[in-house]
C-alpha atoms as a PDB file:
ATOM      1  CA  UNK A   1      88.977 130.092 100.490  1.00  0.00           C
ATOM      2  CA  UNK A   2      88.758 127.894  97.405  1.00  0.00           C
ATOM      3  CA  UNK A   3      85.979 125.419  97.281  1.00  0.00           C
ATOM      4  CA  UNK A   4      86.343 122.172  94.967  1.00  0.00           C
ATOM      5  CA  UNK A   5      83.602 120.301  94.428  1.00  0.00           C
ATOM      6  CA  UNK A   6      82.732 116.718  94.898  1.00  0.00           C
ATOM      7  CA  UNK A   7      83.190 115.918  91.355  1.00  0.00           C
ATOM      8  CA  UNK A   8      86.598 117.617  90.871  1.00  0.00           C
ATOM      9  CA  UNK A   9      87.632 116.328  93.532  1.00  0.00           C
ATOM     10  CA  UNK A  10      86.743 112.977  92.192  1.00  0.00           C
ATOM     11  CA  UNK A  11      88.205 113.692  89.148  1.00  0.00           C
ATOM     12  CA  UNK A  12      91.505 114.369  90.715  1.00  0.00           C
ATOM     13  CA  UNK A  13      91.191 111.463  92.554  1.00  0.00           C
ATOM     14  CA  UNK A  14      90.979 109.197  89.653  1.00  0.00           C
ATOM     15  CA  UNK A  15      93.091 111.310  87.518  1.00  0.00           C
ATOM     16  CA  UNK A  16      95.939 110.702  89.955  1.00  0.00           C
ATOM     17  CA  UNK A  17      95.397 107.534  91.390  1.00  0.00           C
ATOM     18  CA  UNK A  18      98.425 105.774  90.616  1.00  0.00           C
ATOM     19  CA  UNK A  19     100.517 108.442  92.126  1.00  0.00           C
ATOM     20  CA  UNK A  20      98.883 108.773  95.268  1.00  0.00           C
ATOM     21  CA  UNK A  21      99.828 107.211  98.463  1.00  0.00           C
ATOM     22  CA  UNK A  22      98.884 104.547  99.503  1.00  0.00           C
ATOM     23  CA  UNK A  23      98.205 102.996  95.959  1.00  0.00           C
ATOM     24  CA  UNK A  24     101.834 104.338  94.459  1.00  0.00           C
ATOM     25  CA  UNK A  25     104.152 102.119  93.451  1.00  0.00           C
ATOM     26  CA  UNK A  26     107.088 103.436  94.860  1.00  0.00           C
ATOM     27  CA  UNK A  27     104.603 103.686  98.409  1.00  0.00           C
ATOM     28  CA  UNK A  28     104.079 100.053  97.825  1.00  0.00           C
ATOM     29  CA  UNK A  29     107.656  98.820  97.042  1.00  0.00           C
ATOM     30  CA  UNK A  30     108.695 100.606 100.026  1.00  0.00           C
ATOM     31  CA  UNK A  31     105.767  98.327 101.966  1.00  0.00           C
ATOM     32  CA  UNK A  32     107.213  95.419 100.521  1.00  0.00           C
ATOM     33  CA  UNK A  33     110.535  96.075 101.926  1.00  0.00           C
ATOM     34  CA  UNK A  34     109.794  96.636 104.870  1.00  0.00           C
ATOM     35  CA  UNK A  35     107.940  94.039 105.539  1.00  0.00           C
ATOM     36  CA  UNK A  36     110.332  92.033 104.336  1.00  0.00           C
ATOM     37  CA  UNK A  37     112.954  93.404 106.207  1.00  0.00           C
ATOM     38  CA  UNK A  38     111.456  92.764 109.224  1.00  0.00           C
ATOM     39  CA  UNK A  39     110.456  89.082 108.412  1.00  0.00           C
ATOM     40  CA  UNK A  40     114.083  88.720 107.670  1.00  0.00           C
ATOM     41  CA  UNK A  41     115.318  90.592 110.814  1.00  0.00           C
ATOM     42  CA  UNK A  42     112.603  88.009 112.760  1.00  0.00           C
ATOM     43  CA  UNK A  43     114.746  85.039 110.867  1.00  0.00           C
ATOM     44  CA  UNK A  44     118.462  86.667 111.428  1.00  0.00           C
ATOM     45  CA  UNK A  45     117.809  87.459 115.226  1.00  0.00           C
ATOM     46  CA  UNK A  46     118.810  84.006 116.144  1.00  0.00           C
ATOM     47  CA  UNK A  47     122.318  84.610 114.481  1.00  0.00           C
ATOM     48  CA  UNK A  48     122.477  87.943 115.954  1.00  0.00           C
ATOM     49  CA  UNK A  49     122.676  89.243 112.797  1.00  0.00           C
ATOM     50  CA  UNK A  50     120.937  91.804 110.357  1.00  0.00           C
ATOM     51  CA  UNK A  51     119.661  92.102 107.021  1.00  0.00           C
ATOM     52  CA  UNK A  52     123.242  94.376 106.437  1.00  0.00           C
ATOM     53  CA  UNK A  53     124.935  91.234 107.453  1.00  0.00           C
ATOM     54  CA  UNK A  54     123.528  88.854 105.286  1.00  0.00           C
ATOM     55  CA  UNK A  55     123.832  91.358 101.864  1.00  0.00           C
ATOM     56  CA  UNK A  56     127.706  91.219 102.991  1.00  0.00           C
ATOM     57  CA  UNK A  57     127.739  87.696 103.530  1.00  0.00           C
ATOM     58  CA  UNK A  58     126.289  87.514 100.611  1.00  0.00           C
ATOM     59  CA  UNK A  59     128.681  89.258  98.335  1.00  0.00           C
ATOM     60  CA  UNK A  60     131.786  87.069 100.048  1.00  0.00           C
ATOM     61  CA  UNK A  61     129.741  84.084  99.694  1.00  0.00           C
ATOM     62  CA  UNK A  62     130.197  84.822  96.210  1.00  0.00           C
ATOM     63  CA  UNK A  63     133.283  86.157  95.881  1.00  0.00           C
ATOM     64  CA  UNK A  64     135.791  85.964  99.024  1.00  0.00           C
ATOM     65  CA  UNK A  65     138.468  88.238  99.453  1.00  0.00           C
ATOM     66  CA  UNK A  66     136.674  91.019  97.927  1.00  0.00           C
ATOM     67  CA  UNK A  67     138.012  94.851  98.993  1.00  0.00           C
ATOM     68  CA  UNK A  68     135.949  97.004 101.034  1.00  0.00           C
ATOM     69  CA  UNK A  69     135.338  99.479  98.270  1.00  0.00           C
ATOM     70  CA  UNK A  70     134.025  96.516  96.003  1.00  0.00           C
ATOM     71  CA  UNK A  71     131.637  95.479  98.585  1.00  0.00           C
ATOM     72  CA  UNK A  72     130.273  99.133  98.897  1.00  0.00           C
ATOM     73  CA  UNK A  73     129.758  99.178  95.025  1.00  0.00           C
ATOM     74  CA  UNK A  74     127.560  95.965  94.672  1.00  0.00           C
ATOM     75  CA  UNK A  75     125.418  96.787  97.558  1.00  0.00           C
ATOM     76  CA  UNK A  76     125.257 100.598  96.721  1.00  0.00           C
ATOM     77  CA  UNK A  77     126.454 101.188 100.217  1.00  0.00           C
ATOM     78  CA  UNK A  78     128.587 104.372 101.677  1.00  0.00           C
ATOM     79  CA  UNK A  79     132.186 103.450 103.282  1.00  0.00           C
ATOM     80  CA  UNK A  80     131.105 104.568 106.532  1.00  0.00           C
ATOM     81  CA  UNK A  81     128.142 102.794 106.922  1.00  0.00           C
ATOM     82  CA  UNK A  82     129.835  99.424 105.422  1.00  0.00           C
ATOM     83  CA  UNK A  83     132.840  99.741 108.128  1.00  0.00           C
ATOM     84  CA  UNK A  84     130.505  99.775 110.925  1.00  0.00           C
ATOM     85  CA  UNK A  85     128.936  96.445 109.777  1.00  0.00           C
ATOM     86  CA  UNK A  86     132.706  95.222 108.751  1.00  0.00           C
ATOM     87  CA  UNK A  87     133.653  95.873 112.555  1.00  0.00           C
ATOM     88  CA  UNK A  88     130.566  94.674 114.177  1.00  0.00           C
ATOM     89  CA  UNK A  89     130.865  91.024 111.764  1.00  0.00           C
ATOM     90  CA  UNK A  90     134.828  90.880 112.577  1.00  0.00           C
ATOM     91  CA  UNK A  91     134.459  91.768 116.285  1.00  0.00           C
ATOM     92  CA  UNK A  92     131.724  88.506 115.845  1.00  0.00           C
ATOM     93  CA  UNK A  93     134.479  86.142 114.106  1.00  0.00           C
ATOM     94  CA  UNK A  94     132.206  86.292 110.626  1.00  0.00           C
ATOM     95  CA  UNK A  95     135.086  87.842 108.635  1.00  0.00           C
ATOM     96  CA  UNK A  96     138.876  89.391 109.346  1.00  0.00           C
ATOM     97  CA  UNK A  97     140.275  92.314 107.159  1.00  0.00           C
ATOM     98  CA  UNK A  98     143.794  91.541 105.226  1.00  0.00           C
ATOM     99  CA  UNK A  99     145.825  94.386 103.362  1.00  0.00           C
ATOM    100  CA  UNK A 100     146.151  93.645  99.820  1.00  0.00           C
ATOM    101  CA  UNK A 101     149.656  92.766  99.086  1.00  0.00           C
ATOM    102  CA  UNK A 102     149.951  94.932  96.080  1.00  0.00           C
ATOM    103  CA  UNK A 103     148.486  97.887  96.807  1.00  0.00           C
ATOM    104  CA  UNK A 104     148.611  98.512 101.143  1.00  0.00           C
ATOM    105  CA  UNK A 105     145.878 101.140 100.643  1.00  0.00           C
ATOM    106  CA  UNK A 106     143.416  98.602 100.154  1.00  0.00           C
ATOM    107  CA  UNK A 107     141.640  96.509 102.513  1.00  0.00           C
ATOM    108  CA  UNK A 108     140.548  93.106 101.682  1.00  0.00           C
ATOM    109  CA  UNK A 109     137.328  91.731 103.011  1.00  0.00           C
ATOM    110  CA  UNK A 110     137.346  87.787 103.832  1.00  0.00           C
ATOM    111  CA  UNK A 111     135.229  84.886 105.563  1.00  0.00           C
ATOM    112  CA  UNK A 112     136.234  83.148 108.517  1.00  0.00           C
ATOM    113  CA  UNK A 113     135.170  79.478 109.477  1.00  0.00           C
ATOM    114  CA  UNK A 114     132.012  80.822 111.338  1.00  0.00           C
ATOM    115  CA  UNK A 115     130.987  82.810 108.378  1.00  0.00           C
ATOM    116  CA  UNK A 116     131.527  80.150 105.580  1.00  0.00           C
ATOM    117  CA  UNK A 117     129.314  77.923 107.909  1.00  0.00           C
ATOM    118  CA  UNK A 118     126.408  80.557 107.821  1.00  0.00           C
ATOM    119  CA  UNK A 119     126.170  79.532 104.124  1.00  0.00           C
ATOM    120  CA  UNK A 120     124.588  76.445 104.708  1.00  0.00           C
ATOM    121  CA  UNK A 121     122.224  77.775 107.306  1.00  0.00           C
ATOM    122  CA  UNK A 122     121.030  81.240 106.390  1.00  0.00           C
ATOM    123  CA  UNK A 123     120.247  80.898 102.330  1.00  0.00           C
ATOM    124  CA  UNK A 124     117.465  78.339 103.041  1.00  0.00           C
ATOM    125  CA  UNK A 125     115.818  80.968 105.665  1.00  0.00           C
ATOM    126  CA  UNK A 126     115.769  83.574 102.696  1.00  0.00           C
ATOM    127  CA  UNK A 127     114.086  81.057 100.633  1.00  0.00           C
ATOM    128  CA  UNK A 128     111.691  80.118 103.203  1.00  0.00           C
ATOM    129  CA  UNK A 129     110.793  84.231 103.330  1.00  0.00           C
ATOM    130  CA  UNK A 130     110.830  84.639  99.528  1.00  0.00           C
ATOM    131  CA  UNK A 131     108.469  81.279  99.387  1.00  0.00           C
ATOM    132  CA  UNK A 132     106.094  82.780 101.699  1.00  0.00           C
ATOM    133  CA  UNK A 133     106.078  86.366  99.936  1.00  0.00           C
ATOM    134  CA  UNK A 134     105.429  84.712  96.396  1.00  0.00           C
ATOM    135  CA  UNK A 135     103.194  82.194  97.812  1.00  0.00           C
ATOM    136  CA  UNK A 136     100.600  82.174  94.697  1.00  0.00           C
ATOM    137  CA  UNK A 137     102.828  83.645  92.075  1.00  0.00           C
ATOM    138  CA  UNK A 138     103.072  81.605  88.854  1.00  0.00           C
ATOM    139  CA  UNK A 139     107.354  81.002  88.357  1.00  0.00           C
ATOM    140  CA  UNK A 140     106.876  82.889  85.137  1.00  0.00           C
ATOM    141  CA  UNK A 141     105.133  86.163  86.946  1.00  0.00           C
ATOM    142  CA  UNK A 142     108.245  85.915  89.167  1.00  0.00           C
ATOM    143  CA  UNK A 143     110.446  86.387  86.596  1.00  0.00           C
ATOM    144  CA  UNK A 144     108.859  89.195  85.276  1.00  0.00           C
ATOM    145  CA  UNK A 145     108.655  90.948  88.479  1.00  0.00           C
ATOM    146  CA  UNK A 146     112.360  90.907  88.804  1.00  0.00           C
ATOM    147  CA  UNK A 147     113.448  91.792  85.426  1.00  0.00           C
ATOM    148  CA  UNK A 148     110.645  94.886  86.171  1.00  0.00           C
ATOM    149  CA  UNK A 149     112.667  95.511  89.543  1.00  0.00           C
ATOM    150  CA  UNK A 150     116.218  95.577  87.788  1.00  0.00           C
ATOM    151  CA  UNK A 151     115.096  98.037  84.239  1.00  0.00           C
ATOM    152  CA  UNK A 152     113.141 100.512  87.267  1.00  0.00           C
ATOM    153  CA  UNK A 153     116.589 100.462  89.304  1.00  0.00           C
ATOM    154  CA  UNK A 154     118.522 100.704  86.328  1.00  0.00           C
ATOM    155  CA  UNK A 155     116.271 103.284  84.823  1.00  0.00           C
ATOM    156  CA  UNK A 156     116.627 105.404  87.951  1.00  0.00           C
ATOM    157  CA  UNK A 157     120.374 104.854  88.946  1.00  0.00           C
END
């Protein structure tokens, strides 16, 4: 049996710190998501919809009509997983699937009445949520935060 003393244990301790759950940052980025997943699955549960829901309203809030493989791509998203969600929001009168007329293999995504009227409702909840996670955050840190987000996913993708 290998004995380690209090002070090299200590040392490794502070040595590694920053790696070591809980005070790692991917550890604490996971945290934050979850937490905010559930906040936002607390706001969506009204609509009887989920966080999944509102990334793919999302995307066709910004650009209806878009194919089913384009919609996987933004949100990083396996086909398999995405036609679940596809189904469930159809079945729910959010969106209806159309075959593209040039190419039949191809599956167009777009919003119905119901889900163009979400837009108006749901963005303000997902401000409300990113008000109260920020809440003491100079604009400028914000910023900074993101851009950090978007070179670590970049760097990593």
């Amino acid at each position: 049996m290998v004995s380690i003393s209090e002070s090299d244990n200590s040392r490794f301790i502070a040595s590694w710190q920053q790696v070591l759950a809980p005070h790692n940052l991917g550890y604490r980025i996971k945290l934050l998501s979850q937490l905010l997943t559930r906040k936002f699955t607390e706001k969506l549960e009204p609509f009887g919809l989920t966080p999944f829901h509102w990334l793919v309203l999302c995307c066709l809030w910004q650009d209806d009509g878009l194919p089913t493989s384009s919609i996987g791509d933004k949100l990083q998203q396996v086909g398999g997983t995405l036609t679940g969600v596809i189904d469930r929001m159809e079945e729910r009168g959010l969106v209806r699937r159309e075959r593209d007329i040039k190419d039949r293999r191809i599956w167009r995504i777009w919003l119905t009445d119901a889900g163009r009227k979400l837009q108006d409702i749901l963005p303000p909840l997902a401000v409300e949520l990113r008000e109260e996670a920020m809440q003491g955050i100079a604009d400028s840190d914000r910023e900074l935060f993101s851009h950090i987000l978007n070179q670590a996913i970049a760097n990593i993708s």
